[in-house]
C-alpha atoms as a PDB file:
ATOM      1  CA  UNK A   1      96.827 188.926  90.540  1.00  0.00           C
ATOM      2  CA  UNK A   2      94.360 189.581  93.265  1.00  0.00           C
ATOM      3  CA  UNK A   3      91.213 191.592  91.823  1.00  0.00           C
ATOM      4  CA  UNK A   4      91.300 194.097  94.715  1.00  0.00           C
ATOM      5  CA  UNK A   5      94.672 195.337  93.438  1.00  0.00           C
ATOM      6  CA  UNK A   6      95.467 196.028  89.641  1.00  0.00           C
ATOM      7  CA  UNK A   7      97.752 197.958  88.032  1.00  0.00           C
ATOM      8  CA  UNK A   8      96.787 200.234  85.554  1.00  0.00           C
ATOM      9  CA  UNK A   9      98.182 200.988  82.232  1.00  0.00           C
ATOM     10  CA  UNK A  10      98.865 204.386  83.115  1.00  0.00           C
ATOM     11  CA  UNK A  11     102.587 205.691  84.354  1.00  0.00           C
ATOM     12  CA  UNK A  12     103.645 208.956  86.012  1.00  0.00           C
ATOM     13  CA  UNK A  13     107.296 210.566  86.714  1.00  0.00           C
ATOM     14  CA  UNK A  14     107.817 209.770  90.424  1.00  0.00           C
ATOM     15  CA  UNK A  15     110.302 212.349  90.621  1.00  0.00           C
ATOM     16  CA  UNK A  16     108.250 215.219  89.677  1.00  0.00           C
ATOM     17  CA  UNK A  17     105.182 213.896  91.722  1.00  0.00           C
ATOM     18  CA  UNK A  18     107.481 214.443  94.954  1.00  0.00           C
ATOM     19  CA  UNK A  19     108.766 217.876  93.700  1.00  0.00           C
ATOM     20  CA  UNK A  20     105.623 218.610  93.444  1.00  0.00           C
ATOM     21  CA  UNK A  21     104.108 217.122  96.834  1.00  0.00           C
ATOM     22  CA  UNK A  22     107.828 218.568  98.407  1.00  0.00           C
ATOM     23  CA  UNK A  23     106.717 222.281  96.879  1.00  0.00           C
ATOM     24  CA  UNK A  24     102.827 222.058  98.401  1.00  0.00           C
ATOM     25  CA  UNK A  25     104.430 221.218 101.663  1.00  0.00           C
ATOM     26  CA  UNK A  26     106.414 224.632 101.729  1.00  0.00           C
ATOM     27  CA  UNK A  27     103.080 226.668 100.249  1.00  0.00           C
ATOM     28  CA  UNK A  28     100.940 225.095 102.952  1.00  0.00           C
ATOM     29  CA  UNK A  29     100.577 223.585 106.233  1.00  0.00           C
ATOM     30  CA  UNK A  30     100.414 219.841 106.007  1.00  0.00           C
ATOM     31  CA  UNK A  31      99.596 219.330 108.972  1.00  0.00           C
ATOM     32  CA  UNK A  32      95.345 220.656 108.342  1.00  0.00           C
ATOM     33  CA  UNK A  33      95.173 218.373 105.745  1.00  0.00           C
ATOM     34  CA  UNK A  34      96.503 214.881 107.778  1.00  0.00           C
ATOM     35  CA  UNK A  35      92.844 213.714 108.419  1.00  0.00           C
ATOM     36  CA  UNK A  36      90.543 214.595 105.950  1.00  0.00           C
ATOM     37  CA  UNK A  37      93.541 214.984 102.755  1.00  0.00           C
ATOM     38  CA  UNK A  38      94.056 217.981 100.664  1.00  0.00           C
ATOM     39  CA  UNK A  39      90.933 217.684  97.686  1.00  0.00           C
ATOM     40  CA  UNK A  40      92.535 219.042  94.395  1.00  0.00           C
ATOM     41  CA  UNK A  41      89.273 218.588  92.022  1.00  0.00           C
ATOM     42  CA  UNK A  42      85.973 220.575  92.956  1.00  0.00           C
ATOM     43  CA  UNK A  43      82.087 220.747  91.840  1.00  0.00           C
ATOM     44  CA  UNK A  44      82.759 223.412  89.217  1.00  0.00           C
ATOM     45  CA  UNK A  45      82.053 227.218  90.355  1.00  0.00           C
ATOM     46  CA  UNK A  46      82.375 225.442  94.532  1.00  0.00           C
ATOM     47  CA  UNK A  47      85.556 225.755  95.688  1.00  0.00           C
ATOM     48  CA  UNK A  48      83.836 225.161  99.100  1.00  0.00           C
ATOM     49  CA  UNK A  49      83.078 221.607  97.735  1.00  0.00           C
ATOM     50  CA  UNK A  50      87.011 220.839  98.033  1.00  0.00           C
ATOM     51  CA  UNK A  51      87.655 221.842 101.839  1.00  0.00           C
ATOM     52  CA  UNK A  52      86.390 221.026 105.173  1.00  0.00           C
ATOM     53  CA  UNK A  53      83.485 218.131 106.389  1.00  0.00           C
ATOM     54  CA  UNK A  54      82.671 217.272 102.757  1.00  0.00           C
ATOM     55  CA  UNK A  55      86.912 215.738 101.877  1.00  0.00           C
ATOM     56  CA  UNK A  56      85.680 212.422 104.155  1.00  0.00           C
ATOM     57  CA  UNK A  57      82.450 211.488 102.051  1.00  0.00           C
ATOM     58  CA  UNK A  58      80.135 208.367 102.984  1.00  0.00           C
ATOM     59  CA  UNK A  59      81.997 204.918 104.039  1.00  0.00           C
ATOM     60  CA  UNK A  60      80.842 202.513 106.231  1.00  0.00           C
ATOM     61  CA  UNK A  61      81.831 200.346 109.169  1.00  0.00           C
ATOM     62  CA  UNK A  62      81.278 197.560 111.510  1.00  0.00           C
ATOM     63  CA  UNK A  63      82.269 199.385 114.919  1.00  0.00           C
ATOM     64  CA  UNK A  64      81.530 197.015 117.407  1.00  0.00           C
ATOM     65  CA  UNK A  65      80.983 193.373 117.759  1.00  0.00           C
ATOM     66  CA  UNK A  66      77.782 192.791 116.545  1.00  0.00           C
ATOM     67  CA  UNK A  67      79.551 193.133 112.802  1.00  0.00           C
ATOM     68  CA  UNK A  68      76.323 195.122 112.172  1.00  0.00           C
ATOM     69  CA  UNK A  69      77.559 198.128 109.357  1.00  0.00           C
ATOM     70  CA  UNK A  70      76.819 201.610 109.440  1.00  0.00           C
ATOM     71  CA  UNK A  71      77.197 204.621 107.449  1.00  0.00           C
ATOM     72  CA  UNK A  72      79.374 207.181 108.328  1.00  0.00           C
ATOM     73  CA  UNK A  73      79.614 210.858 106.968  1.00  0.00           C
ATOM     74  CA  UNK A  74      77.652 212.334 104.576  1.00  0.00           C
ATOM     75  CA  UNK A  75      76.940 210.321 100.421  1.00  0.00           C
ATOM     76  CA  UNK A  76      78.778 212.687  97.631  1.00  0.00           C
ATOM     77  CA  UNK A  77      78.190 212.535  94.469  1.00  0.00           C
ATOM     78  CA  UNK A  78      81.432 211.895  92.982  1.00  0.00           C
ATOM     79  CA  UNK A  79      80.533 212.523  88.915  1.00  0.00           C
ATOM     80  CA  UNK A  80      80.434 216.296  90.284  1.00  0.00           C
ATOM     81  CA  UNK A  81      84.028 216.700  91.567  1.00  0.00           C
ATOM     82  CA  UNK A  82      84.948 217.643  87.616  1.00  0.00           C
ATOM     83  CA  UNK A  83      86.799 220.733  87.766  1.00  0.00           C
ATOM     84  CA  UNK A  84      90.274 221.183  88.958  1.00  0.00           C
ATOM     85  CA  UNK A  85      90.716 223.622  91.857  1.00  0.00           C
ATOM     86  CA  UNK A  86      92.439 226.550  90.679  1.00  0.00           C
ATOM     87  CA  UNK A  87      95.446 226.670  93.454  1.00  0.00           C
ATOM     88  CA  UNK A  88      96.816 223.527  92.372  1.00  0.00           C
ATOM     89  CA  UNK A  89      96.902 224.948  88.319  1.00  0.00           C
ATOM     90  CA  UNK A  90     100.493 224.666  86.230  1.00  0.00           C
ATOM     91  CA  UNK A  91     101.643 221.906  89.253  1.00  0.00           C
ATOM     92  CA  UNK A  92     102.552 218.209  87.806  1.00  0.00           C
ATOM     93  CA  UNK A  93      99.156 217.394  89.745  1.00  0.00           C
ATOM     94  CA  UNK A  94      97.171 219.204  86.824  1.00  0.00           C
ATOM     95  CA  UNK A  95      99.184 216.951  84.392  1.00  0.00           C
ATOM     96  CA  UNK A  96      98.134 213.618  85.930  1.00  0.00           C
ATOM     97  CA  UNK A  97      94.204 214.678  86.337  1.00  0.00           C
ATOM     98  CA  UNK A  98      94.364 215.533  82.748  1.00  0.00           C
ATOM     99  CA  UNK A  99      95.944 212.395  81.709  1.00  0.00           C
ATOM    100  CA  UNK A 100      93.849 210.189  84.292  1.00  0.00           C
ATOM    101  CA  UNK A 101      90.710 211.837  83.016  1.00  0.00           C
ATOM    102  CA  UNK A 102      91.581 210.939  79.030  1.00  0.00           C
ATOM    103  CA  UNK A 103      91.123 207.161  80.033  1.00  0.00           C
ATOM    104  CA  UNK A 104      88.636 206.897  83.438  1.00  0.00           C
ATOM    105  CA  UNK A 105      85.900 209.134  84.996  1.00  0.00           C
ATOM    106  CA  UNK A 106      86.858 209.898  87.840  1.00  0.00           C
ATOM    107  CA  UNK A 107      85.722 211.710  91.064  1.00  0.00           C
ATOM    108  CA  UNK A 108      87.441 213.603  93.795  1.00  0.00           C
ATOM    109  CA  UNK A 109      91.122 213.537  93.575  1.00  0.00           C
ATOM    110  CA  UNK A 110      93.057 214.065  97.410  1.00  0.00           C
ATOM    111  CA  UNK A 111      96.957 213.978  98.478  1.00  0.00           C
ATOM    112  CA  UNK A 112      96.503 211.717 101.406  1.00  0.00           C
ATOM    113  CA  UNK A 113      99.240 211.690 103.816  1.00  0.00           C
ATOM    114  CA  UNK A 114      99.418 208.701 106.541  1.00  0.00           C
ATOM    115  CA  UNK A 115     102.060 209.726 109.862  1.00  0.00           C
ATOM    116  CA  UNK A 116     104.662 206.765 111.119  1.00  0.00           C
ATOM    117  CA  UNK A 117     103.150 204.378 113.690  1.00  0.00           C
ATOM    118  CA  UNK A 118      99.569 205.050 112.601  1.00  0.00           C
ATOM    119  CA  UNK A 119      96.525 203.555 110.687  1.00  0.00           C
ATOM    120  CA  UNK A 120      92.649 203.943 109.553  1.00  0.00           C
ATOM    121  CA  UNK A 121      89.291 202.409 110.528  1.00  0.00           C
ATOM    122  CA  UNK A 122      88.257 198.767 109.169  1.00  0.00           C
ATOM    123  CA  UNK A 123      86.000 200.464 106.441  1.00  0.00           C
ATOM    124  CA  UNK A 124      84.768 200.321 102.652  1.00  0.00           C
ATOM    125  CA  UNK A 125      83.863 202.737  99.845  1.00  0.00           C
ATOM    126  CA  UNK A 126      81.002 202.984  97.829  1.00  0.00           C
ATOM    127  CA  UNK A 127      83.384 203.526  94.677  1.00  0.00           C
ATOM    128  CA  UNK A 128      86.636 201.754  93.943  1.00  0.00           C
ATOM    129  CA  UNK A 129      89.982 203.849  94.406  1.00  0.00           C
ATOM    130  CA  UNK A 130      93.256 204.847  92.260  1.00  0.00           C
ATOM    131  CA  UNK A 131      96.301 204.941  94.326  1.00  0.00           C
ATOM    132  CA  UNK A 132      99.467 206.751  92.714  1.00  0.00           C
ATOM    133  CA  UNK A 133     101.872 206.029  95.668  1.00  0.00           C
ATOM    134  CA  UNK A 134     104.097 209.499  96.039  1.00  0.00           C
ATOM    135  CA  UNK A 135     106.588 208.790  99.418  1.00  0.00           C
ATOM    136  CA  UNK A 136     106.036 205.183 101.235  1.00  0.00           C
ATOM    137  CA  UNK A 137     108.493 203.055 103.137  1.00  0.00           C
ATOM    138  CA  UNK A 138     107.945 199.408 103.337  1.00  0.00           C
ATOM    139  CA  UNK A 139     105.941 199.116 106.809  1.00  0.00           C
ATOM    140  CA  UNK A 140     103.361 200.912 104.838  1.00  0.00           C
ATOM    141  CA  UNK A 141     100.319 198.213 103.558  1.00  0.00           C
ATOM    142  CA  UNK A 142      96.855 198.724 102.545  1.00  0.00           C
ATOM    143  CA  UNK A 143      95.030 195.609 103.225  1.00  0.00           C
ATOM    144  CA  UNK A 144      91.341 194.723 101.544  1.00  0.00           C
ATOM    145  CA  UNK A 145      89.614 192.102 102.794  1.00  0.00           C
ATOM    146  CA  UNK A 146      92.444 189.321 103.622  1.00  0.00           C
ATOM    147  CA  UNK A 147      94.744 190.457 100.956  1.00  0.00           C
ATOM    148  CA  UNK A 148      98.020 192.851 102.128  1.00  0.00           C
ATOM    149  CA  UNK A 149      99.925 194.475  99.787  1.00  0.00           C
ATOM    150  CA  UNK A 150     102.363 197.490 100.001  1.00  0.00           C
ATOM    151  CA  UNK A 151     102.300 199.701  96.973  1.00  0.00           C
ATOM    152  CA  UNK A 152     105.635 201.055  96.301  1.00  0.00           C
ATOM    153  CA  UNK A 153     106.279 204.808  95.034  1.00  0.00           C
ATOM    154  CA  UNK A 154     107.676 203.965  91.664  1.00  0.00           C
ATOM    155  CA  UNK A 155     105.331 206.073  89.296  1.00  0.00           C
ATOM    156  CA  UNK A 156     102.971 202.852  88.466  1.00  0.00           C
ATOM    157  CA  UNK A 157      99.154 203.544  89.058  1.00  0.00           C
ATOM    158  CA  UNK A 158      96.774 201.114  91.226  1.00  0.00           C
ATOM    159  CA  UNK A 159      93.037 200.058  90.754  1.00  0.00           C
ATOM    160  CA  UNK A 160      91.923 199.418  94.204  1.00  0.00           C
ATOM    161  CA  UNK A 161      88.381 197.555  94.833  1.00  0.00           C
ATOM    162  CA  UNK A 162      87.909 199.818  98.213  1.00  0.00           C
ATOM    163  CA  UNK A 163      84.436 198.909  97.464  1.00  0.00           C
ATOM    164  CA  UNK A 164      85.153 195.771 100.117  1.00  0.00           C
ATOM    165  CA  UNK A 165      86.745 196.077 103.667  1.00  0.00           C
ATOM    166  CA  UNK A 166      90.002 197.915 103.641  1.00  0.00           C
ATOM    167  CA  UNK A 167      92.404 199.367 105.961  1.00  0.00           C
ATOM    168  CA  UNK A 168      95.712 200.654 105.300  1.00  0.00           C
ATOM    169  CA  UNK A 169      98.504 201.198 108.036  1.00  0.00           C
ATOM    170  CA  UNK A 170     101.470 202.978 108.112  1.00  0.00           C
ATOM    171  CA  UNK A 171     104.233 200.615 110.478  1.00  0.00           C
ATOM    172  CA  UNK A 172     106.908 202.573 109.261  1.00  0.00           C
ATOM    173  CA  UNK A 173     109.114 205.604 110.654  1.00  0.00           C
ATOM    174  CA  UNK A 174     108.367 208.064 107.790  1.00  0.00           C
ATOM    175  CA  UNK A 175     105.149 209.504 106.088  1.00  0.00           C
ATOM    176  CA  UNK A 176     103.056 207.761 103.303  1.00  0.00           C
ATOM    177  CA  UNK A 177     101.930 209.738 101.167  1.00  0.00           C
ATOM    178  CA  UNK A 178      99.325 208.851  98.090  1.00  0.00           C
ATOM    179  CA  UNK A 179      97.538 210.781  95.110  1.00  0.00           C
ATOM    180  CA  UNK A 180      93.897 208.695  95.895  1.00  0.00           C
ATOM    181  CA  UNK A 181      91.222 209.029  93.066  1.00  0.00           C
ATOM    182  CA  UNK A 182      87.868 208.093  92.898  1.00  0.00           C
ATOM    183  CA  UNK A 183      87.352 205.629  90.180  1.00  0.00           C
ATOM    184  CA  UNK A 184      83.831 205.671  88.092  1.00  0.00           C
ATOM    185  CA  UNK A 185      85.066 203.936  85.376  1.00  0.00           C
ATOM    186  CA  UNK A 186      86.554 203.677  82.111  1.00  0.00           C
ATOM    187  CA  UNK A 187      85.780 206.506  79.710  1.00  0.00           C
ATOM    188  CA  UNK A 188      84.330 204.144  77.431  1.00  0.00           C
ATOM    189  CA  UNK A 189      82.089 202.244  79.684  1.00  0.00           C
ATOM    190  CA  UNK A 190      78.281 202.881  79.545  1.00  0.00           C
ATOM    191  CA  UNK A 191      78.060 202.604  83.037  1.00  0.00           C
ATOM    192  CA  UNK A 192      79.989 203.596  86.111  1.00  0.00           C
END
């Protein structure tokens, strides 16, 4: 298996993970959260932490020909994003945090959504990523470095190494929609 994608010994009930995304949608307007994702962990006693500017964090990119990389956005410190916003309480979201955080530290946990026809910057992460695929079709792909994979909705949970070039593109005629986590580690590592 490629090292950029492994799956993770952890399983979730697909069906209640789109109840639950299919509820939010009626709560809320999706359609805020498309670029920047809906942030469902906080820096305890900042719910400010989990909206707006600071959802993006620090990645970087090569946007031009001179393959020269640059920072973009602002660095957060993931290890902070340790409480679980309050809204999202009693929803099968809460359930999977708590079981994710048993095993792995991890950071900010969004709902991404990715529209039909549409795809992101050639970029990487300073931490690797957990993808629990929610709603996908198959034109939807998430390619690091040279390596392109689609990640089916089926309740099985990635390890990502977004830590090296990524994209991911949506080819398809209907929405992807992921659970992304920022990974820090096991729980029993010494170091993240």
């Amino acid at each position: 298996m490629d090292v950029n994608f492994k799956i993770l010994n952890v399983y979730f009930d697909i069906k209640k993970l789109q109840q639950a995304t299919n509820e939010l949608f009626t709560k809320m307007s999706w359609k805020q959260h498309i670029v920047k994702g809906l942030c469902m962990t906080q820096i305890p006693g900042d719910p400010s932490s989990a909206d707006g500017d600071k959802l993006r964090g620090v990645f970087y990119t090569k946007p031009d020909s001179t393959g020269e990389e640059v920072q973009r956005e602002e660095a957060i410190d993931e290890s902070k994003y340790t409480e679980f916003v309050e809204e999202f309480k009693g929803t099968y979201f809460e359930e999977v945090y708590n079981i994710l955080t048993l095993y792995y530290k991890i950071g900010r946990m969004r709902l991404l959504l990715l529209e039909p026809r549409t795809s992101l910057s050639w970029h990487r992460d300073p931490e690797p990523r957990i993808h629990i695929p929610i709603m996908t079709n198959p034109g939807a792909h998430l390619c690091i470095d040279d390596k392109l994979k689609h990640l089916p909705a089926d309740g099985r949970v990635w390890f990502t190494d977004t830590r090296n070039y990524h994209t991911v593109f949506n080819g398809g005629e209907e929405n992807r929609i992921h659970l992304v986590i920022t990974y820090l580690g096991k729980k029993n590592d010494s170091k993240k």
